[in-house]
Protein backbone atom coordinates (compact mmCIF):
# COMPACT_ATOMS: atom_id res chain seq x y z
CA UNK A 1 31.36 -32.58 280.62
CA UNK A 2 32.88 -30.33 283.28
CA UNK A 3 30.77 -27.41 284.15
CA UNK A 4 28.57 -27.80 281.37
CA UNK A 5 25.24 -28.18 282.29
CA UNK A 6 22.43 -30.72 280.56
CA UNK A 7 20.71 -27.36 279.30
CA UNK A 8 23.83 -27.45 277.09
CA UNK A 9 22.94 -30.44 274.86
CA UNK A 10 19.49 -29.78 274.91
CA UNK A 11 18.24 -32.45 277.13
CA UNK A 12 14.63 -30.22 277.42
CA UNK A 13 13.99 -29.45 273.28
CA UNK A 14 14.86 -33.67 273.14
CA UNK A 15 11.97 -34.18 275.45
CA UNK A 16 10.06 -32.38 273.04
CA UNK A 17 6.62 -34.40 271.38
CA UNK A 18 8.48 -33.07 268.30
CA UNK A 19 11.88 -33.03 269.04
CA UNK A 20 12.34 -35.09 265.85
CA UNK A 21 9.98 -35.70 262.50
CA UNK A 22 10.46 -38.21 260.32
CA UNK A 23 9.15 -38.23 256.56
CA UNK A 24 8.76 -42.00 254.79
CA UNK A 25 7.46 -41.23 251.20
CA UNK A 26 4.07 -39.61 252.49
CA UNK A 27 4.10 -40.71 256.28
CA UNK A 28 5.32 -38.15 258.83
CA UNK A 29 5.36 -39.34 262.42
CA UNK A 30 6.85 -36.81 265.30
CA UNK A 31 8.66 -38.33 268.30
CA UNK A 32 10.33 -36.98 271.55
CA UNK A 33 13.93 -38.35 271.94
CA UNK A 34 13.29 -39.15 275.51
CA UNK A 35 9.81 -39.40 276.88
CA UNK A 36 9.48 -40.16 280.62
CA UNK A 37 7.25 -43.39 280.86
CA UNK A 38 6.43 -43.83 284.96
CA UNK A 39 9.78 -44.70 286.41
CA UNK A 40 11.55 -45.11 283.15
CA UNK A 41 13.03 -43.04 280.32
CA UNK A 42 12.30 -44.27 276.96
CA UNK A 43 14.16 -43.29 274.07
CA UNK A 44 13.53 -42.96 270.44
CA UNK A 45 16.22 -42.02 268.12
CA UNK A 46 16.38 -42.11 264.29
CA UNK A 47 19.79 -42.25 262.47
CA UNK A 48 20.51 -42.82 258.85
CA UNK A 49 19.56 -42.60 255.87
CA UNK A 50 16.76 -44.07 254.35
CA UNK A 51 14.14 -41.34 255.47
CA UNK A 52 14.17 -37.86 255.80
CA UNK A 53 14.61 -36.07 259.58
CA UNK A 54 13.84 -33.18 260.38
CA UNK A 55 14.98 -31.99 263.93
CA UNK A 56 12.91 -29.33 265.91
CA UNK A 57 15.79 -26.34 266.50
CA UNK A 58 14.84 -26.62 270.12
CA UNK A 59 16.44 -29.95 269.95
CA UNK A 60 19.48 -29.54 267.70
CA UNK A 61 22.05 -29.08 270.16
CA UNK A 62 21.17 -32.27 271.84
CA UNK A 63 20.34 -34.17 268.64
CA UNK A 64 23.74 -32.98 267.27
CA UNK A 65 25.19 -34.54 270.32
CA UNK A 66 23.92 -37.84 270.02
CA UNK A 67 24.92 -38.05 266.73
CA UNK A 68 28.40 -36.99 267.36
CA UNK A 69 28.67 -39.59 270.20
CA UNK A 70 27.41 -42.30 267.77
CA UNK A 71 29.94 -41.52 265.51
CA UNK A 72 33.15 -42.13 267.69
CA UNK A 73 33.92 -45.81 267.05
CA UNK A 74 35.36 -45.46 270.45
CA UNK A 75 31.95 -45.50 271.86
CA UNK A 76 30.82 -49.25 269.46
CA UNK A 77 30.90 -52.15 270.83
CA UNK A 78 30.87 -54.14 267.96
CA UNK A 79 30.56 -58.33 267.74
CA UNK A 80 29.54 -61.00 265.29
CA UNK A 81 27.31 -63.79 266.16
CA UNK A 82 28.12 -67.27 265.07
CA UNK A 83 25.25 -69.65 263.62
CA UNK A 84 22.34 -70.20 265.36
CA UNK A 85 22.94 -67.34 268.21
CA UNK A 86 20.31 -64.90 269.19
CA UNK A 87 20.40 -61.45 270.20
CA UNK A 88 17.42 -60.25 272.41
CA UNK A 89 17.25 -56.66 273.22
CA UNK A 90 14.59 -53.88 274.61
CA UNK A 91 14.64 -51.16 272.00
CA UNK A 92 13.58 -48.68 274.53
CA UNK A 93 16.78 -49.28 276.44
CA UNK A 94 19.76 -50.33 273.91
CA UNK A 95 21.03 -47.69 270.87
CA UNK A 96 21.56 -50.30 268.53
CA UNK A 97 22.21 -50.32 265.10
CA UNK A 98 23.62 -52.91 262.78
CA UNK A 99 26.20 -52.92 259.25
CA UNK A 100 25.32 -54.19 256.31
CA UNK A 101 25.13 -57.99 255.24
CA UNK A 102 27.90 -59.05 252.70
CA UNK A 103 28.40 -62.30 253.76
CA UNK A 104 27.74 -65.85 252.43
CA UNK A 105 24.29 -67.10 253.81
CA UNK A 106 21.33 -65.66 254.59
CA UNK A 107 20.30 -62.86 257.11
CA UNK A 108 17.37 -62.83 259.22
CA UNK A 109 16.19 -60.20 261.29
CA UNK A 110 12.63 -60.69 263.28
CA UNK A 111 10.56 -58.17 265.42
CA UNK A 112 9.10 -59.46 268.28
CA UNK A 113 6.80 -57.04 270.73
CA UNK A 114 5.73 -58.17 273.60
């Protein structure tokens, strides 16, 4: 990053309530990218595309960042798990994302909230 400051990537327009919109058929909902939550920063980041994002221009710079970053497959850190392994993870603390399912079998994917 050298001497480029945060202000660069547009840390403060992705702290925005409505950094980022997203449209599902006729549902909208607005979301900052990071929100600060007590002593923790939460993150919410939409990526692909099966809905429609809109990005507030305050937040472009940084949004466009992110995405660029997510892009490198230098930054994946890509695995397979075998039968019958589990993969727990805090969505408000992992950028996750996951390819699509050719294989032989079934696939099963489960929420959980606690």
């Amino acid at each position: 990053i050298g001497s480029l400051t945060l202000a660069h990537f547009g840390v403060a327009g992705l702290m925005r309530p409505d950094a980022f919109s997203i449209r599902r058929d006729d549902r909208v909902a607005s979301k900052p990218v990071f929100k600060r939550e007590g002593d923790r920063i939460l993150v919410t980041f939409r990526y692909g595309g099966d809905v429609d994002i809109q990005v507030h221009p305050e937040a472009q710079a940084g949004y466009q960042a992110i995405v660029e970053f997510l892009e490198n497959p230098g930054n994946f850190c890509e695995f397979l798990l075998a039968r019958q392994e589990l993969l727990v993870l805090d969505n408000t603390r992992v950028l996750h994302a996951r390819k699509s399912f050719s294989g032989n079998g079934k696939r099963w994917l489960q929420g959980c909230y606690a």
